[in-house]
N, C-alpha and C. Protein backbone atom coordinates (compact mmCIF):
# COMPACT_ATOMS: atom_id res chain seq x y z
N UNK A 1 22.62 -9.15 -207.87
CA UNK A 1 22.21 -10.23 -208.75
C UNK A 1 21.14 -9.70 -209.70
N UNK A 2 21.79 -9.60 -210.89
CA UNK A 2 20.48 -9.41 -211.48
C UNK A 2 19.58 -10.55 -211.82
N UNK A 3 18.23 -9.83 -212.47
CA UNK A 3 16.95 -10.88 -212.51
C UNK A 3 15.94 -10.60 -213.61
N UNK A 4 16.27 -10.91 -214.76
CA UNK A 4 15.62 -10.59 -215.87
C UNK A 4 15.09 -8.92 -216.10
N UNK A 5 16.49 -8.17 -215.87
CA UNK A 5 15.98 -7.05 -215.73
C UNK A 5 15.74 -6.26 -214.87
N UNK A 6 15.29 -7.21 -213.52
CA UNK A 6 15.29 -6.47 -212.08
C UNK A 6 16.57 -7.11 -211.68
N UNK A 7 17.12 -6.39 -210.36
CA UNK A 7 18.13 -7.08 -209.53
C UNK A 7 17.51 -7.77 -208.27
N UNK A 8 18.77 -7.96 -207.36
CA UNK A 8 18.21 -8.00 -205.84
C UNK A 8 20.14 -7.37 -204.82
N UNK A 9 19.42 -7.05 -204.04
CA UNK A 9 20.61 -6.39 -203.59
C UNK A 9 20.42 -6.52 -201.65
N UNK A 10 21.73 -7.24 -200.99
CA UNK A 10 21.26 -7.52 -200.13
C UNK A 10 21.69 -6.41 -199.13
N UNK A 11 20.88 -6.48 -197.64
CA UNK A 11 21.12 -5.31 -196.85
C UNK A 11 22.21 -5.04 -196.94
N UNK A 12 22.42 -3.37 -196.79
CA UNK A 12 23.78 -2.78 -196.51
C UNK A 12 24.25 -2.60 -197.96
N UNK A 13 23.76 -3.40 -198.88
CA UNK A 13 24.49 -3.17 -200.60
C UNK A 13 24.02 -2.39 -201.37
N UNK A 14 24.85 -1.88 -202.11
CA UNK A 14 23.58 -0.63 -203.28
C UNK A 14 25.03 0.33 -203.40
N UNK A 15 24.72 1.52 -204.26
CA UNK A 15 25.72 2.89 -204.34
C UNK A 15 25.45 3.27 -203.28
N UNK A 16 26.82 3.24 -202.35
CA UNK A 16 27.31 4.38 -201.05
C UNK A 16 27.19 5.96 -201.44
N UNK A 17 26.43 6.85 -201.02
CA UNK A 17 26.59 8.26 -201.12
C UNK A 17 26.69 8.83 -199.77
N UNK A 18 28.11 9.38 -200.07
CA UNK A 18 28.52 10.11 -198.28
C UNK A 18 27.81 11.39 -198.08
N UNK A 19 27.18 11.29 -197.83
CA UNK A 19 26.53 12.90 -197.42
C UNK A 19 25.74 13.05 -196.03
N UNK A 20 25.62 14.40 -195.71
CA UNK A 20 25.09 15.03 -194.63
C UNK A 20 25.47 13.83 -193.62
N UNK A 21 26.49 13.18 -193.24
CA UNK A 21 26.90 12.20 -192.45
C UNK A 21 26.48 11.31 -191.74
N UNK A 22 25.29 10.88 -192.76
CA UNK A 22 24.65 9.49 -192.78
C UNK A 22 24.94 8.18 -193.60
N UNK A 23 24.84 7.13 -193.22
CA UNK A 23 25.05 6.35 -194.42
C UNK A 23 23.95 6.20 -195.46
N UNK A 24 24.55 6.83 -196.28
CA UNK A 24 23.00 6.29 -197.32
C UNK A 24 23.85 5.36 -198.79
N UNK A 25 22.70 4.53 -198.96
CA UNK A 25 23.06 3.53 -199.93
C UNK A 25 21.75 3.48 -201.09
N UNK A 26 22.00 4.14 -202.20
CA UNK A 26 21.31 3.85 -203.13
C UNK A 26 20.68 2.77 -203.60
N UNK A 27 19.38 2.26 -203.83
CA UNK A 27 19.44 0.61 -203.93
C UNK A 27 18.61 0.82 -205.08
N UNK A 28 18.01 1.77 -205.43
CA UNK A 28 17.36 1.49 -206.44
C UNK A 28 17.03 3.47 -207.28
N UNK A 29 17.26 3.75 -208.27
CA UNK A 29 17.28 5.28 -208.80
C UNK A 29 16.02 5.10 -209.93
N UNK A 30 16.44 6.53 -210.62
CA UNK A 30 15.31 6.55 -211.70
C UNK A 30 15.30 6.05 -212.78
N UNK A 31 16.84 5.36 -213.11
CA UNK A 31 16.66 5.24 -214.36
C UNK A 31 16.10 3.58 -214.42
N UNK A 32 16.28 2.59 -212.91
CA UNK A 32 16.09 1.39 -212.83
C UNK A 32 14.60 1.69 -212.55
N UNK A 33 13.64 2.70 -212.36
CA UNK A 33 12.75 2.89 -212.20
C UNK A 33 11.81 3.72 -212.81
N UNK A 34 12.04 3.87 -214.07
CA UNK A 34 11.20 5.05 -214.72
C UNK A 34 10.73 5.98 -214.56
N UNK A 35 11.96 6.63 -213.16
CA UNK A 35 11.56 7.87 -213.02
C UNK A 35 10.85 7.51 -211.68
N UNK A 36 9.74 6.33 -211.53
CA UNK A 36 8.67 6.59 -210.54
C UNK A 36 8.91 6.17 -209.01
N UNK A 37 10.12 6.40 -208.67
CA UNK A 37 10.55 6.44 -207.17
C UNK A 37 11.76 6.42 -206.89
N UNK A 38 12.78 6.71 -205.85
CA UNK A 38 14.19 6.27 -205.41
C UNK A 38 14.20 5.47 -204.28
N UNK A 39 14.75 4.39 -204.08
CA UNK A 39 14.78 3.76 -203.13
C UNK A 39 16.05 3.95 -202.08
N UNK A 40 15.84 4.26 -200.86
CA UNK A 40 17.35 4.58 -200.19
C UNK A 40 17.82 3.65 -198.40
N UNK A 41 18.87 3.54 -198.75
CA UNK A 41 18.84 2.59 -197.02
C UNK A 41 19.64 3.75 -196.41
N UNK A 42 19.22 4.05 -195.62
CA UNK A 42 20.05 5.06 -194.47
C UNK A 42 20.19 4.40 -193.36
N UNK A 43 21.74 4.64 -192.69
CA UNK A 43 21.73 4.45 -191.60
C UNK A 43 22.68 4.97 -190.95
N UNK A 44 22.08 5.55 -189.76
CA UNK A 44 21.82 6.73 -188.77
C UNK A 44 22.70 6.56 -187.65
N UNK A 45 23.99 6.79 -187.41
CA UNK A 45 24.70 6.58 -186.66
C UNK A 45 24.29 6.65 -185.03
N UNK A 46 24.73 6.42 -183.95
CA UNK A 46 23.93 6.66 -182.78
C UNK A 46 24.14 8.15 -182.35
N UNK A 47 23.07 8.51 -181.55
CA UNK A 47 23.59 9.83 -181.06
C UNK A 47 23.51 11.12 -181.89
N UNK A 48 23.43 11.09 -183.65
CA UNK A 48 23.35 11.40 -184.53
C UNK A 48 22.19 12.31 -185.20
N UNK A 49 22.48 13.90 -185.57
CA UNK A 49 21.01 14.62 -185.91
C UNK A 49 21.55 14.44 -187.47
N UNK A 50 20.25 14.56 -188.28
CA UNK A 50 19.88 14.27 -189.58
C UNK A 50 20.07 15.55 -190.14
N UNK A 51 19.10 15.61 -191.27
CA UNK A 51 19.25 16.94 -192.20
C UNK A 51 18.10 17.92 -190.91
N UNK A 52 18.49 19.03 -191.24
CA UNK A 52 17.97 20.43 -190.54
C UNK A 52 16.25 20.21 -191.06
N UNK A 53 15.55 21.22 -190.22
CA UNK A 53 14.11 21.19 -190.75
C UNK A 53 13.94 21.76 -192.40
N UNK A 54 13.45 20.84 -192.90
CA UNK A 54 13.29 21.27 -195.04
C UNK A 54 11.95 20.58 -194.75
N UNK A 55 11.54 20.89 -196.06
CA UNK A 55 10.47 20.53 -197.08
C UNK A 55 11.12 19.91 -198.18
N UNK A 56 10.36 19.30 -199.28
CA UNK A 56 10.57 19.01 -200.49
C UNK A 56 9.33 19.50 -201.26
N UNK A 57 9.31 20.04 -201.83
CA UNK A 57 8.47 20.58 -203.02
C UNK A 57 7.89 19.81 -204.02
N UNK A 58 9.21 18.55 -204.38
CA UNK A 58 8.86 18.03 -205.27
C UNK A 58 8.54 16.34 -205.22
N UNK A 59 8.80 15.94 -203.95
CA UNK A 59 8.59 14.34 -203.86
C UNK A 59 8.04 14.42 -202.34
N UNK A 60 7.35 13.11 -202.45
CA UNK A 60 6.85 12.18 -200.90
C UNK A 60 7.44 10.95 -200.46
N UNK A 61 7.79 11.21 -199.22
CA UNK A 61 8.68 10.03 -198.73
C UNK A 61 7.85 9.06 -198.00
N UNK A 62 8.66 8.03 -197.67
CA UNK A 62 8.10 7.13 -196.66
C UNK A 62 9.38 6.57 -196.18
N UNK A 63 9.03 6.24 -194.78
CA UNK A 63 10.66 5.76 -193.98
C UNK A 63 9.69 4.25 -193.50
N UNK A 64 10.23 3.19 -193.37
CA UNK A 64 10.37 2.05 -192.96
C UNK A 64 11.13 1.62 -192.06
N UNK A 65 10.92 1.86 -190.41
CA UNK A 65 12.37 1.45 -189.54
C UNK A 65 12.64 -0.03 -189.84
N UNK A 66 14.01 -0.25 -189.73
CA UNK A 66 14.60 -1.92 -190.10
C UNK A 66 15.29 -2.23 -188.82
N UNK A 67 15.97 -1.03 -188.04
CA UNK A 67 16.26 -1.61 -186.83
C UNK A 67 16.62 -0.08 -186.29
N UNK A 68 16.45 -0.52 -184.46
CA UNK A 68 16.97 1.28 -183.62
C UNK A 68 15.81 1.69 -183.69
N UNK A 69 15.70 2.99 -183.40
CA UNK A 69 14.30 3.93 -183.39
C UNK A 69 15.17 5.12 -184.10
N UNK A 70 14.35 5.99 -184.73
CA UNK A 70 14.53 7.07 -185.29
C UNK A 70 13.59 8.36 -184.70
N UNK A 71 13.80 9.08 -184.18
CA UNK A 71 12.49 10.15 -183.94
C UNK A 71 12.70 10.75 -184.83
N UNK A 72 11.33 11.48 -185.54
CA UNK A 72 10.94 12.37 -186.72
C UNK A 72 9.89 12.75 -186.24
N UNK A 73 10.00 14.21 -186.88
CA UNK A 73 9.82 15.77 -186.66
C UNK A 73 9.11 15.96 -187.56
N UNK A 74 7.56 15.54 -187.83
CA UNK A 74 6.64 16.49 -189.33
C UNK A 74 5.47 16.75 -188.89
N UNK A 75 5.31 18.00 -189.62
CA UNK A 75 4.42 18.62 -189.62
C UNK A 75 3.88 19.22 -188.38
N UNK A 76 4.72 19.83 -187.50
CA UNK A 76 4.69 19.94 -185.97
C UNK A 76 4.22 18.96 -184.91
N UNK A 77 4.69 17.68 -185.61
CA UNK A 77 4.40 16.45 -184.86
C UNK A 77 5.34 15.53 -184.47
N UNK A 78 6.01 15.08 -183.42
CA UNK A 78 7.02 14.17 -182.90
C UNK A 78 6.51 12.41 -183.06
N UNK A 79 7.00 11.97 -183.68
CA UNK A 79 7.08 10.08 -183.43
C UNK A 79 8.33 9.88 -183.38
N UNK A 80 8.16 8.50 -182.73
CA UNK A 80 9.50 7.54 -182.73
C UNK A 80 9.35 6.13 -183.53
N UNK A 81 10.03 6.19 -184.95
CA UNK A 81 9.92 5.79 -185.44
C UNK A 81 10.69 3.88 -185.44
N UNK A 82 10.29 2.17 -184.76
CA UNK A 82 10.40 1.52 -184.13
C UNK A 82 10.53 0.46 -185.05
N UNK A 83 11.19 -0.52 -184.83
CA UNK A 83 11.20 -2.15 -186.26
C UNK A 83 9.89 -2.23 -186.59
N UNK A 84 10.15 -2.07 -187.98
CA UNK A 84 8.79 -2.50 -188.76
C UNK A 84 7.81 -0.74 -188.81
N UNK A 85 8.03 0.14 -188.21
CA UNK A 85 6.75 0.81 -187.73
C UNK A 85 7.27 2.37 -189.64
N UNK A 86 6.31 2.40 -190.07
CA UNK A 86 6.47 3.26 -191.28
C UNK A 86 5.62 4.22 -191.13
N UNK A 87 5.89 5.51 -191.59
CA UNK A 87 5.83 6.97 -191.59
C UNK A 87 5.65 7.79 -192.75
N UNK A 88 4.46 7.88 -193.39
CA UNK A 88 4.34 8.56 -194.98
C UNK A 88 4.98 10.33 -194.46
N UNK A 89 6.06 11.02 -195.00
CA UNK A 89 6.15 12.06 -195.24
C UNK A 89 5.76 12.89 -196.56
N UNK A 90 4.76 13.48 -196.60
CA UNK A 90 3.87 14.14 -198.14
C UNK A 90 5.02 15.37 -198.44
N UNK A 91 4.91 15.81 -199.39
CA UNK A 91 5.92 16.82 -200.09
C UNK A 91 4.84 17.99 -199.24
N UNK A 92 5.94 19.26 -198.97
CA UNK A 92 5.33 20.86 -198.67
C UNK A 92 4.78 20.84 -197.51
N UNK A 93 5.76 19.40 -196.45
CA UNK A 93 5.69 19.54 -194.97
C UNK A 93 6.73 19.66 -194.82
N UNK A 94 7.14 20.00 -193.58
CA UNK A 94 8.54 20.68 -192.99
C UNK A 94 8.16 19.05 -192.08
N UNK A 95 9.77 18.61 -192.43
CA UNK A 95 10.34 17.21 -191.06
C UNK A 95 12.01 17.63 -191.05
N UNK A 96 12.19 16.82 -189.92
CA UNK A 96 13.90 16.16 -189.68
C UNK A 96 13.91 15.15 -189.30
N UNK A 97 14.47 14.64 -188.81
CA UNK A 97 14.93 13.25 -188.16
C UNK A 97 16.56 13.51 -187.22
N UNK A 98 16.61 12.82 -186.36
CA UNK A 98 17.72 12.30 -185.72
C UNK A 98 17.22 10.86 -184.89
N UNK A 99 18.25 10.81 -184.39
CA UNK A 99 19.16 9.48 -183.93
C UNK A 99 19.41 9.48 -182.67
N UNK A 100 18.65 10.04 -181.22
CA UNK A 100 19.22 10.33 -180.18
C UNK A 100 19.74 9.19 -179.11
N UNK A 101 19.52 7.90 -179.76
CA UNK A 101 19.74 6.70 -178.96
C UNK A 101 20.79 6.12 -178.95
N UNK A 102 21.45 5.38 -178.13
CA UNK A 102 22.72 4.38 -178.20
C UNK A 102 23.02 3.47 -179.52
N UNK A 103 21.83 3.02 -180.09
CA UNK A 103 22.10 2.07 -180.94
C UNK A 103 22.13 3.07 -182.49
N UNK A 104 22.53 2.31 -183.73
CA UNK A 104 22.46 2.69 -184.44
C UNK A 104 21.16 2.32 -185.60
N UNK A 105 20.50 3.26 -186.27
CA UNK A 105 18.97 2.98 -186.91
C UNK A 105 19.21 2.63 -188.09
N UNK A 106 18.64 1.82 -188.74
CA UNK A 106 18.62 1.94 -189.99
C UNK A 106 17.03 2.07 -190.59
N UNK A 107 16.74 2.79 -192.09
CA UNK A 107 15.43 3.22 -191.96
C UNK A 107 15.46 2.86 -193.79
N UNK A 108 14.18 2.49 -194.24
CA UNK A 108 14.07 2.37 -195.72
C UNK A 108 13.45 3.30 -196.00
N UNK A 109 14.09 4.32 -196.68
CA UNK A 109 12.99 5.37 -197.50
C UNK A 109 12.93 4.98 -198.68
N UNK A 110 11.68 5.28 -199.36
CA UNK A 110 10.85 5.69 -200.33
C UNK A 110 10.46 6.66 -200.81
N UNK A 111 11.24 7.15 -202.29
CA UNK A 111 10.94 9.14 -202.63
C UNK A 111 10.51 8.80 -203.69
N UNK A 112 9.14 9.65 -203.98
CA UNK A 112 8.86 9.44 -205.15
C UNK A 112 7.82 10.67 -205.94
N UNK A 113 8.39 11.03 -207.01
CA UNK A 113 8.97 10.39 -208.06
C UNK A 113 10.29 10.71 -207.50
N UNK A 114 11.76 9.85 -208.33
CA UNK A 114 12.89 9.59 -208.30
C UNK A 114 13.24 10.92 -208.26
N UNK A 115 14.77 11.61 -208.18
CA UNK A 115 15.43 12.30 -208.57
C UNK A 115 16.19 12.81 -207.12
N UNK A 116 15.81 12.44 -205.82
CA UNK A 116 16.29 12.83 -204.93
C UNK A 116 17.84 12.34 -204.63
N UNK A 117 18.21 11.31 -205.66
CA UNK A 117 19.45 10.71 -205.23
C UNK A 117 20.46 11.66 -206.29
N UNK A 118 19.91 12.37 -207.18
CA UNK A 118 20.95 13.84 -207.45
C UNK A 118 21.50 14.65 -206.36
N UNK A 119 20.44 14.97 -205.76
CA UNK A 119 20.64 15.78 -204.65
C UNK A 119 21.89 15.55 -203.52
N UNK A 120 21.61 13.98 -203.53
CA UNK A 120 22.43 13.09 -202.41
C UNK A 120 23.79 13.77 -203.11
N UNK A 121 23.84 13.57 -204.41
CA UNK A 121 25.22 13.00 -204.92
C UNK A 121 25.89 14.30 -205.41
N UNK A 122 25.22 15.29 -205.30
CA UNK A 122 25.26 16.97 -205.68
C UNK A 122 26.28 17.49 -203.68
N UNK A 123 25.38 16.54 -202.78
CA UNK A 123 26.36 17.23 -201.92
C UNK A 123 27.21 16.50 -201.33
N UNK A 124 27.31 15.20 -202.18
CA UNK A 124 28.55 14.06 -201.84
C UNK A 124 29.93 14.77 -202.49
N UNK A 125 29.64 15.45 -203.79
CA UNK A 125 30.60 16.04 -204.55
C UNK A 125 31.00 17.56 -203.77
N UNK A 126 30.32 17.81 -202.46
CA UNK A 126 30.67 19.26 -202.25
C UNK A 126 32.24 19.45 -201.47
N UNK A 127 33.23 20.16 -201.80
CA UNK A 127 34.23 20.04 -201.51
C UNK A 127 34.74 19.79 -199.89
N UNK A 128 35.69 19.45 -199.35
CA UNK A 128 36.28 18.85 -198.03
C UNK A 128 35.50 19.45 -197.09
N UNK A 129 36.22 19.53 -195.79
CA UNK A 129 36.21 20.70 -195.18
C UNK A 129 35.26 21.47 -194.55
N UNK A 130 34.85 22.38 -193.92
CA UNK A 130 33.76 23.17 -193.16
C UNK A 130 32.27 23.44 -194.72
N UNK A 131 31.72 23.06 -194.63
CA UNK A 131 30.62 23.46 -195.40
C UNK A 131 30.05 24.80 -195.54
N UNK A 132 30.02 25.08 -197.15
CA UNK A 132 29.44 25.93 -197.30
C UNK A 132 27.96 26.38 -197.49
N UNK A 133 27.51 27.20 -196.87
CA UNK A 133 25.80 26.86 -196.29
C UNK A 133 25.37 27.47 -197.54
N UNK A 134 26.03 28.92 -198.07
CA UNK A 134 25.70 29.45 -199.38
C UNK A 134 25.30 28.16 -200.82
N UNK A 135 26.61 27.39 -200.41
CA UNK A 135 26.55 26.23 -201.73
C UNK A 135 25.20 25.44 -201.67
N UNK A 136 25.59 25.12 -200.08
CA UNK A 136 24.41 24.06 -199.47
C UNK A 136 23.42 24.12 -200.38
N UNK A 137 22.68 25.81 -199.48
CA UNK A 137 21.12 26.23 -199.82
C UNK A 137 20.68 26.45 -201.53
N UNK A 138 21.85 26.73 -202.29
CA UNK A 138 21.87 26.28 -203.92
C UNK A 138 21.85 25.48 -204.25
N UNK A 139 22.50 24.35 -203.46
CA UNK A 139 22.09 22.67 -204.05
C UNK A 139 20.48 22.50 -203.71
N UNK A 140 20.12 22.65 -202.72
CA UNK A 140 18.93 22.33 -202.07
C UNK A 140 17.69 23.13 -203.38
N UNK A 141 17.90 24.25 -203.64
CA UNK A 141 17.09 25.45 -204.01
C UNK A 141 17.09 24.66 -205.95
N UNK A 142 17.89 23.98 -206.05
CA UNK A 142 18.27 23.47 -207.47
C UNK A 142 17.49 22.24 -207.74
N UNK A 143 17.20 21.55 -206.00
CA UNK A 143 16.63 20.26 -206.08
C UNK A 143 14.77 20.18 -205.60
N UNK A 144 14.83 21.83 -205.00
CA UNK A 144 13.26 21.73 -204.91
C UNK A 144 13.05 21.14 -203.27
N UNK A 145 14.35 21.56 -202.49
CA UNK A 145 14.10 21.25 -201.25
C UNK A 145 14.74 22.19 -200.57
N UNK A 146 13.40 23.01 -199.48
CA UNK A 146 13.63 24.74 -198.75
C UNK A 146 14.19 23.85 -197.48
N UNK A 147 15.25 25.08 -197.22
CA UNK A 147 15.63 24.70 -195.68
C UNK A 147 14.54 25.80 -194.66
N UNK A 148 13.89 25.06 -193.30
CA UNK A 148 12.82 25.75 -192.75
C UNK A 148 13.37 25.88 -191.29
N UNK A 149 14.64 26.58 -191.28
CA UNK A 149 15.35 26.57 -189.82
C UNK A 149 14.51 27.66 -188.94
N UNK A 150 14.07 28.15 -187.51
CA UNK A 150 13.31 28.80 -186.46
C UNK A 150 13.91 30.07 -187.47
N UNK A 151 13.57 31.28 -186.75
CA UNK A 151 13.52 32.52 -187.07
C UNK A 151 14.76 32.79 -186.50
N UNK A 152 15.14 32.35 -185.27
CA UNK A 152 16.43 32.75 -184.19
C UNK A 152 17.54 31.46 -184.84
N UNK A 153 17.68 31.01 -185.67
CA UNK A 153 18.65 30.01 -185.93
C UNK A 153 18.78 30.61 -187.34
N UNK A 154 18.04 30.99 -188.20
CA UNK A 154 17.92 31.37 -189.69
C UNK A 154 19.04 32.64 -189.72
């Protein structure tokens, strides 16, 4: 619905971007925002690990649980992230997230400034099939976000 310019968009609605095999739903980008944040609904299938340990270089997040728990991984620190309970992630910390519970999570992030939903949509477009980690780490390296996997996994 739009609203003199703003919209409103109800849970679960927004641009679907299939990637890293989460649901994520665009609800709000840069251009509805001048650049100064992306708004994203993820949700985290049960049982389910997230993106690998990264950084972002270039934006700061914030997650908002809406329902489920999420545990996240920053800055060599473990929480479980609970309804209602929010989590500032600063750019040029290493996090992940997964999903290790029965139920399924859903979480509101906040990136800002905008541009992280390129990224989304850079590896929504990556072709079928077994992933290529070469492509991967070029999408990532293009968007200003290092992958920070152990020494024995790298």
């Amino acid at each position: 619905m739009t609203l003199g310019g703003g919209y409103m968009l109800p849970s679960r609605e927004g641009h679907k971007i299939a990637a890293l095999g989460l649901g994520i739903t665009l609800k709000a980008d840069g251009a509805a925002t001048h650049d100064a944040y992306s708004l994203f609904e993820y949700t985290v299938p049960p049982e389910t690990d997230g993106p690998p340990p990264h950084l972002h270089t270039r934006e700061d997040e914030s997650f908002i649980c809406l329902a489920g728990r999420l545990d996240v991984h920053l800055g060599g620190r473990d929480f479980v992230l609970e309804h209602g309970d929010y989590l500032y992630l600063p750019r040029d910390v290493i996090h992940a997230f997964r999903n290790p519970y029965p139920e399924e999570s859903r979480v509101i992030s906040v990136v800002s400034p905008a541009g992280l939903e390129g990224y989304y949509q850079a590896l929504a477009e990556m072709p079928p099939g077994p992933k290529d980690i070469g492509l991967m780490k070029k999408i990532m390296a293009d968007f200003g976000i290092e992958l920070q996997l152990p020494p024995e996994v790298a």
